[in-house]
Protein backbone atom coordinates (compact mmCIF):
# COMPACT_ATOMS: atom_id res chain seq x y z
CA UNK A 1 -3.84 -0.20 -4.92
CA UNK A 2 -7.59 0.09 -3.53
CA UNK A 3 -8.98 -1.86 -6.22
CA UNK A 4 -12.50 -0.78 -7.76
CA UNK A 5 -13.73 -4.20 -7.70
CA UNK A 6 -12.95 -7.62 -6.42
CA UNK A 7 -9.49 -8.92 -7.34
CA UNK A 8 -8.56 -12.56 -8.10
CA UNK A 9 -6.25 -13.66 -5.18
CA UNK A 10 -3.44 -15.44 -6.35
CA UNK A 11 -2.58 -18.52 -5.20
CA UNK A 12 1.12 -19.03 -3.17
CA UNK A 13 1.08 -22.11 -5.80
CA UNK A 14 0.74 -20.10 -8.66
CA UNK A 15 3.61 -17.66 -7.84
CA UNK A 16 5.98 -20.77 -7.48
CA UNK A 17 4.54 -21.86 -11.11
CA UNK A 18 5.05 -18.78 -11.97
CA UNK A 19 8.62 -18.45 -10.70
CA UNK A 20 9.57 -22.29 -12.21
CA UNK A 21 8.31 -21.33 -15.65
CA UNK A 22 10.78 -18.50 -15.79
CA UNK A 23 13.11 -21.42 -15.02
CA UNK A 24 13.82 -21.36 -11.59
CA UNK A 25 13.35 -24.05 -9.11
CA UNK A 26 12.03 -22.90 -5.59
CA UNK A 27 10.80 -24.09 -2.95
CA UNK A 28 8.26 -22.39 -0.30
CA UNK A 29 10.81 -21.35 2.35
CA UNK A 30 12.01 -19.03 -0.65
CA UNK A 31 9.56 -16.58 -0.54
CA UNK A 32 10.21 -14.41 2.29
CA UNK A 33 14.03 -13.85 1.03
CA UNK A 34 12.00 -12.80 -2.32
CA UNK A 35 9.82 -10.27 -0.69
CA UNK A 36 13.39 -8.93 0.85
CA UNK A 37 14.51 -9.04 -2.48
CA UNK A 38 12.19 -7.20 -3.82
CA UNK A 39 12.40 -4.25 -1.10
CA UNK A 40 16.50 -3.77 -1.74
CA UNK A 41 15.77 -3.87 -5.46
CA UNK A 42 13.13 -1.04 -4.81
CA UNK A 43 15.51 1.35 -2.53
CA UNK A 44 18.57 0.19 -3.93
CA UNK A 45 19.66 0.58 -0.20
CA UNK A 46 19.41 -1.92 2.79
CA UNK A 47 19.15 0.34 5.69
CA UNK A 48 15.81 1.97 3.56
CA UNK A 49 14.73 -1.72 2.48
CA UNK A 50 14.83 -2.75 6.36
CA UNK A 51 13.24 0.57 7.08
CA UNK A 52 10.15 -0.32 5.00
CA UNK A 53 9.69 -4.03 6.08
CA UNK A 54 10.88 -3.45 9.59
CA UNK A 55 13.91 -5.57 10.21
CA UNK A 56 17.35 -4.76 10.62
CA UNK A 57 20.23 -4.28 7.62
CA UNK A 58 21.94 -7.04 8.94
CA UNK A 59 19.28 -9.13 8.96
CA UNK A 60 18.17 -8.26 5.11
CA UNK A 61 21.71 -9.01 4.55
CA UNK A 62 21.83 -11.97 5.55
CA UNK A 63 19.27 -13.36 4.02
CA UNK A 64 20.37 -11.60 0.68
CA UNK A 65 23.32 -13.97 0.62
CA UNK A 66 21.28 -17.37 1.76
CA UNK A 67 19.22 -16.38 -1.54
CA UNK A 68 22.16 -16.27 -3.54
CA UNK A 69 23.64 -19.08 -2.13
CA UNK A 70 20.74 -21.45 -3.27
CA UNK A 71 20.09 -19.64 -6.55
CA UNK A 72 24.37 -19.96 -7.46
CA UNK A 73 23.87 -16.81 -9.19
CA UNK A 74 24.58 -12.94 -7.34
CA UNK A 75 21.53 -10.61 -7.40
CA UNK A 76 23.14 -7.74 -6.31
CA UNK A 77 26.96 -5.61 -6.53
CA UNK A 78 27.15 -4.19 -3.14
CA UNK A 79 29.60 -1.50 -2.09
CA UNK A 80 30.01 1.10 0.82
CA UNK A 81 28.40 3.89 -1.74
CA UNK A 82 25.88 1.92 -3.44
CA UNK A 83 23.49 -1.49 -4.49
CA UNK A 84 22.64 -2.10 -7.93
CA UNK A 85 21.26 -5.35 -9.84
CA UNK A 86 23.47 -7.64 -11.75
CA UNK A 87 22.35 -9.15 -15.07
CA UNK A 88 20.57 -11.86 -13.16
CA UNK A 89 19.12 -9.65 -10.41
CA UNK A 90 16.79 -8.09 -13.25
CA UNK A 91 16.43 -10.88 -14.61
CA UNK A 92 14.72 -11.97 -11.10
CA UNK A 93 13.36 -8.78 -10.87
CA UNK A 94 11.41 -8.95 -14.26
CA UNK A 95 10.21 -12.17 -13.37
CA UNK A 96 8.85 -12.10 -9.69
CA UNK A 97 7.68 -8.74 -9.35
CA UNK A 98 4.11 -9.03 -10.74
CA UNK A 99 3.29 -11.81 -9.31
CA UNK A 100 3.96 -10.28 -5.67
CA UNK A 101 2.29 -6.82 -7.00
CA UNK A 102 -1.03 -9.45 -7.73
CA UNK A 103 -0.61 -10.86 -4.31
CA UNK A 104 -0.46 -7.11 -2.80
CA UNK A 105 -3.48 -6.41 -5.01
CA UNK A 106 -5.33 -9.14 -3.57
CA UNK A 107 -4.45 -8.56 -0.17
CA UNK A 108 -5.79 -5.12 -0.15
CA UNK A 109 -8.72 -6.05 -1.68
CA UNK A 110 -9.46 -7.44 1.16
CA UNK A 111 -9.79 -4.38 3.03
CA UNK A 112 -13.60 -4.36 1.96
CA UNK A 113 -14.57 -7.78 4.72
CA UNK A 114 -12.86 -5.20 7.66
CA UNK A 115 -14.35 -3.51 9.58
CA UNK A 116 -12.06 -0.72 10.08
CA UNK A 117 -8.98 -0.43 7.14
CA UNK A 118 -5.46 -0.69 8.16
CA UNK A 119 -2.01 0.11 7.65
CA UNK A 120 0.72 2.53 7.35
CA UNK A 121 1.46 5.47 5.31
CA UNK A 122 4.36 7.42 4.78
CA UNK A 123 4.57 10.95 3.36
CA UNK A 124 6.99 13.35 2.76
CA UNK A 125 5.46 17.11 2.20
CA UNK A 126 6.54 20.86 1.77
CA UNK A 127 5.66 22.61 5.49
CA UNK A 128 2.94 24.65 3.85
CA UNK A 129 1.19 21.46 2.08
CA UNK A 130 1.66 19.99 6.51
CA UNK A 131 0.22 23.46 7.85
CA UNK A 132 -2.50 24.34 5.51
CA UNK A 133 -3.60 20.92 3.29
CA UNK A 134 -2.80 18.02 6.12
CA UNK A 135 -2.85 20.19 9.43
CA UNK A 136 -6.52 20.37 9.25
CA UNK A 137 -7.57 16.88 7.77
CA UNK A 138 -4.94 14.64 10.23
CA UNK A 139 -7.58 14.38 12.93
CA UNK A 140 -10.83 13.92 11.43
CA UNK A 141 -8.62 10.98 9.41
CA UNK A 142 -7.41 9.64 12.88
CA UNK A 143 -10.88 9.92 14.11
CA UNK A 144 -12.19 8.54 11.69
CA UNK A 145 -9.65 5.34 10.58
CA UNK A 146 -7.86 4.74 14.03
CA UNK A 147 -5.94 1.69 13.14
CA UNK A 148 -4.11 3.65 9.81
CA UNK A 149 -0.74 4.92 10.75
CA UNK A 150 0.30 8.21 9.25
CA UNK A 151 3.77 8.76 9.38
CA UNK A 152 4.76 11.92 8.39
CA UNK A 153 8.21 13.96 7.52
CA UNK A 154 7.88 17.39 6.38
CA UNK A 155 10.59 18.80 4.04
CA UNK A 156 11.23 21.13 1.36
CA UNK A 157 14.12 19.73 0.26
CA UNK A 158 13.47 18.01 -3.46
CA UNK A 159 14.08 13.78 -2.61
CA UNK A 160 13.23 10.98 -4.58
CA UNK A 161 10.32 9.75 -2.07
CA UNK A 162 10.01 6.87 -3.24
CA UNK A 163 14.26 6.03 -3.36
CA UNK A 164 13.61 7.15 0.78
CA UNK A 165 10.76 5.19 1.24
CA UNK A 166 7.92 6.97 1.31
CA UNK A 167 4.52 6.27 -0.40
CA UNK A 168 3.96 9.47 -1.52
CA UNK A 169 5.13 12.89 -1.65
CA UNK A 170 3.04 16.73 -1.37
CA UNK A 171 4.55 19.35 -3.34
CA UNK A 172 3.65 22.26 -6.26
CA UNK A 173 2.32 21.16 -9.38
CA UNK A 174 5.12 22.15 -10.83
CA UNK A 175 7.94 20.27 -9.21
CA UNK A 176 6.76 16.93 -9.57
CA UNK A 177 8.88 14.71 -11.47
CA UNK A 178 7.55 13.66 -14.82
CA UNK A 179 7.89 9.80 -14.04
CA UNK A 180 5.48 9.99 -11.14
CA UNK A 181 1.49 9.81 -11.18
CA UNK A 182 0.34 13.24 -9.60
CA UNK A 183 -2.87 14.35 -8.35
CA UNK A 184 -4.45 18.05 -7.45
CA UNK A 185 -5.46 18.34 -3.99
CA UNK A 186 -6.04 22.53 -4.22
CA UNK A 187 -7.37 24.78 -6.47
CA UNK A 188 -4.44 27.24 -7.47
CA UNK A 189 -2.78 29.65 -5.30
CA UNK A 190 -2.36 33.40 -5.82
CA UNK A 191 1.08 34.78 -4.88
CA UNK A 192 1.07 38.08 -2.83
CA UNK A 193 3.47 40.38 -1.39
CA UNK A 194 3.29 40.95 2.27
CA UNK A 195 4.62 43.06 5.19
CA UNK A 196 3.54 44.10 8.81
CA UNK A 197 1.94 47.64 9.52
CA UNK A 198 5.48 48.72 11.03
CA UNK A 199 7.79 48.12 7.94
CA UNK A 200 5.61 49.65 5.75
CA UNK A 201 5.43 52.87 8.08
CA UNK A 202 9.09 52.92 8.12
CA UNK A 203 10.01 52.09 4.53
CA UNK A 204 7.44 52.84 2.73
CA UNK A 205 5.03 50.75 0.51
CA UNK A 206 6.12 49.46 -3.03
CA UNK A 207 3.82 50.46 -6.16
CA UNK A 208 5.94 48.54 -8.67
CA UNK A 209 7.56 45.21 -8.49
CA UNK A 210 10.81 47.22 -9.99
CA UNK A 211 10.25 49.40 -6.22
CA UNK A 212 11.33 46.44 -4.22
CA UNK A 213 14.73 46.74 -4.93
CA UNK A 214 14.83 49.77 -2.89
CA UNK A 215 13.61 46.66 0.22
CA UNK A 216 14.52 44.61 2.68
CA UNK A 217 13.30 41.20 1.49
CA UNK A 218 13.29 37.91 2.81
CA UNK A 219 14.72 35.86 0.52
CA UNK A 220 13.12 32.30 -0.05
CA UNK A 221 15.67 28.78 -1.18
CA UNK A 222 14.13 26.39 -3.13
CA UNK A 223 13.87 22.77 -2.67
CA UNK A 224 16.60 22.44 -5.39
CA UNK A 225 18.97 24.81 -3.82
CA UNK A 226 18.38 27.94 -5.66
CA UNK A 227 17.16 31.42 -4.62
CA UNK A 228 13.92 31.84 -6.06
CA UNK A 229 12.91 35.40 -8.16
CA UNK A 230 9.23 36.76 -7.26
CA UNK A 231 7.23 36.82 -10.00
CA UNK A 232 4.49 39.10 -10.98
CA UNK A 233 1.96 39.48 -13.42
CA UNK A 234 -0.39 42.18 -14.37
CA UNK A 235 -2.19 42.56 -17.70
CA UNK A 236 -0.10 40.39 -19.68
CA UNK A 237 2.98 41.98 -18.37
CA UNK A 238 5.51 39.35 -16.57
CA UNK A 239 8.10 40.52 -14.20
CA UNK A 240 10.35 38.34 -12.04
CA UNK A 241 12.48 40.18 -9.49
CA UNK A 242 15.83 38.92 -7.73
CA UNK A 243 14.99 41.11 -4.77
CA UNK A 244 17.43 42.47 -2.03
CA UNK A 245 17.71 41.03 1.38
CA UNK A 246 20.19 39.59 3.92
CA UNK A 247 17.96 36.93 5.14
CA UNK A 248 17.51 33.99 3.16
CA UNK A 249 14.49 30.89 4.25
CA UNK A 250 13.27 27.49 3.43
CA UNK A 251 10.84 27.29 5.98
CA UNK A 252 7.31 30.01 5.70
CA UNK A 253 6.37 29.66 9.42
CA UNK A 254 9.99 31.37 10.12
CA UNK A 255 9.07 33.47 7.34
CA UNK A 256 5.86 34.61 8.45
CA UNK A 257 7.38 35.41 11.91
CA UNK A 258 10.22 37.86 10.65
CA UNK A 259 7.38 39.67 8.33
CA UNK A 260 5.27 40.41 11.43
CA UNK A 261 8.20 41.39 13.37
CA UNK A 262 8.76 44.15 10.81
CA UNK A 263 12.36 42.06 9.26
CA UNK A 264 11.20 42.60 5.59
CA UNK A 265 8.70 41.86 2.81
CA UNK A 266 7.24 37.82 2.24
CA UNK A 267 6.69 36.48 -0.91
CA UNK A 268 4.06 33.93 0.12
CA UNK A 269 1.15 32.20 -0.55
CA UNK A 270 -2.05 33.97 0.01
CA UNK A 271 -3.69 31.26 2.09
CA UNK A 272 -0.35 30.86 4.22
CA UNK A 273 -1.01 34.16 5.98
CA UNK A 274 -4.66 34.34 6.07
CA UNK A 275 -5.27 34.66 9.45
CA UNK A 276 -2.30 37.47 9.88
CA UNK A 277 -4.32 39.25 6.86
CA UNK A 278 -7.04 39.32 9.09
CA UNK A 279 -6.06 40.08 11.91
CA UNK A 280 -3.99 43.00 10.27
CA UNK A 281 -0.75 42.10 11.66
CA UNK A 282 0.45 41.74 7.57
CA UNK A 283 -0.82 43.48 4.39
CA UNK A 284 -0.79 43.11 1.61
CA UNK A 285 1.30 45.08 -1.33
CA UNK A 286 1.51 44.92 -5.06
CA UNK A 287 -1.87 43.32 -4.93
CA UNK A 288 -2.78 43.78 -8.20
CA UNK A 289 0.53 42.19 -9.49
CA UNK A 290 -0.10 39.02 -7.67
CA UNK A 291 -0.15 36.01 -10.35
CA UNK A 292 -1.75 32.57 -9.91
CA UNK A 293 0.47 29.90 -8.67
CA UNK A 294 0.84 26.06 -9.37
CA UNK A 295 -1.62 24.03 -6.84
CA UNK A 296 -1.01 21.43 -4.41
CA UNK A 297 -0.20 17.56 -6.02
CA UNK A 298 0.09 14.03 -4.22
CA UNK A 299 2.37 11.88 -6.28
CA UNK A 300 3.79 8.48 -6.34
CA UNK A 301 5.14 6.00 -8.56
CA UNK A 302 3.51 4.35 -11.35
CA UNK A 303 5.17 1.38 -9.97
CA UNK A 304 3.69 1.26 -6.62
CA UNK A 305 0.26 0.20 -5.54
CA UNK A 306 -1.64 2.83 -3.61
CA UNK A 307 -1.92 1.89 0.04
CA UNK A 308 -5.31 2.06 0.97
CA UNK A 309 -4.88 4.30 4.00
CA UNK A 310 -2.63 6.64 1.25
CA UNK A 311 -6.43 6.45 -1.33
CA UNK A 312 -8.79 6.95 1.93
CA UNK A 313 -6.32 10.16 3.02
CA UNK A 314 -7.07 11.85 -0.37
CA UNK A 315 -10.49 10.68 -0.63
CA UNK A 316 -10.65 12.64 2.49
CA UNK A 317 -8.71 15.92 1.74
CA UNK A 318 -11.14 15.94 -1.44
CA UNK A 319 -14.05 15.56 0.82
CA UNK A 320 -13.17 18.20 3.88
CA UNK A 321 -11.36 20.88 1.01
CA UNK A 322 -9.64 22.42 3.58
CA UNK A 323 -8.05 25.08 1.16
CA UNK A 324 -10.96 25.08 -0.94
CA UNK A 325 -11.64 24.41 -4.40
């Protein structure tokens, strides 16, 4: 994690203390296979372990078993479906994994004698948090920190980021999982009904939510599978509607296309189709049914250190506010 003030760097001889008072017997050559180690016990996978440290499956694998050759005891039962610890790969685990989170606190602390940061961050994020949050801060933060690598996969599938590798994960508020540190990037959204100047000639405009029943809708799927019910709120009254509708989406920008095209009503975001507000190609219905929504959150794990191109990327998005707030 970007530390807030100068961290004591801890000494490669003071791991292997650390190591021998836990009563094991090491030797230097030992600590590579331990940072390996420690990357298999964190994905519980070694094609995602050899993802994040950049060498090949085979290659963690074999040094897996040269580990557990010297240390006579096995770390890990591997089979075609899974990797999990045995008794004595937690026990390893318990012991060795702060000292290598103080060396990775140390190392980043030295970010502050560079003269430009670096490193690599990985995020996973819904495809309106990559449109509307990241879209507009990407290249002022490749501008800006040219030697940080953003890698970036954009899904609104639910994952375990951090099980697939990634540092951190966009999503709603509301879907983050309660083991995970989360942070608001956005003010709240308000959720509006929208269609294109066509559809609403043709079929009419809805006063009630109860009228879009009578609709063509475009259904949206969750990240978890299900169809989600718009929801709508208006003086205290609640309403959630399964509406009608042939075509079902995960993705907006498809979304937003069909709506214009004069396919059916979106349930959407209001900033997501700003600039088709204003241009007039959609409209807006039900406007005074539209409820608040849950904002954008960055997450990650309690158990990770925060990269420091992952705390300069939301020092950023706080700074430029790109969706306001």
């Amino acid at each position: 994690m970007g530390p807030a003030g100068p961290a004591t760097l801890l000494p490669r001889s003071a791991l292997i203390s650390s190591l021998e008072q836990a009563g094991m017997q090491i030797s230097r050559s030992d600590l590579a296979d331990f940072a390996y180690f420690l990357a298999i016990a964190r994905h519980r996978s070694f094609r995602r372990a050899g993802l994040e440290l950049g060498v090949s499956a085979s290659a963690l694998s074999h040094a897996l078993k040269g580990l557990e050759a010297r240390l006579a005891v096995r770390l890990f039962n591997r089979t075609n479906r899974s990797v999990t610890l045995t008794a004595a790969g937690e026990e390893l685990l318990a012991a060795i994994s702060e000292p290598f989170d103080l060396i990775g606190q140390s190392v980043q602390a030295l970010d502050r004698f560079r003269t430009a940061p670096v490193g690599r961050v990985r995020l996973n994020a819904l495809d309106d948090a990559a449109t509307l949050l990241l879209g507009p801060v990407l290249p002022v933060f490749a501008e800006r920190y040219p030697e940080i690598e953003i890698e970036l996969s954009v899904n609104n599938r639910l994952i375990d980021v951090i099980e697939q590798g990634y540092d951190a994960g966009i999503r709603f508020e509301g879907t983050v999982p309660a083991d995970m540190i989360a942070q608001r990037l956005t003010p709240d959204f308000r959720w509006i009904v929208v269609g294109s100047p066509a559809y609403l000639e043709r079929w009419g405009t809805p006063e009630h939510p109860s009228d879009l029943l009578r609709h063509r809708c475009l259904n949206i799927r969750l990240g978890n599978g299900r169809i989600y019910r718009w929801e709508f709120e208006k003086s205290g009254e609640a309403v959630a509607v399964t509406v009608p509708g042939a075509i079902t989406i995960d993705q907006s920008a498809v979304a937003r296309s069909l709506a214009i095209s004069g396919t059916g009503l979106m349930y959407a975001p209001e900033q997501s189709v700003a600039p088709q507000l204003h241009s007039g190609t959609l409209r807006i219905v039900l406007a005074d049914w539209a409820p608040g929504g849950a904002a954008f959150c960055i997450y990650y794990s309690s158990r990770r250190h925060l990269p420091t191109g992952l705390r300069l990327l939301i020092e950023l998005i706080r700074e430029l506010r790109p969706l306001g707030g």
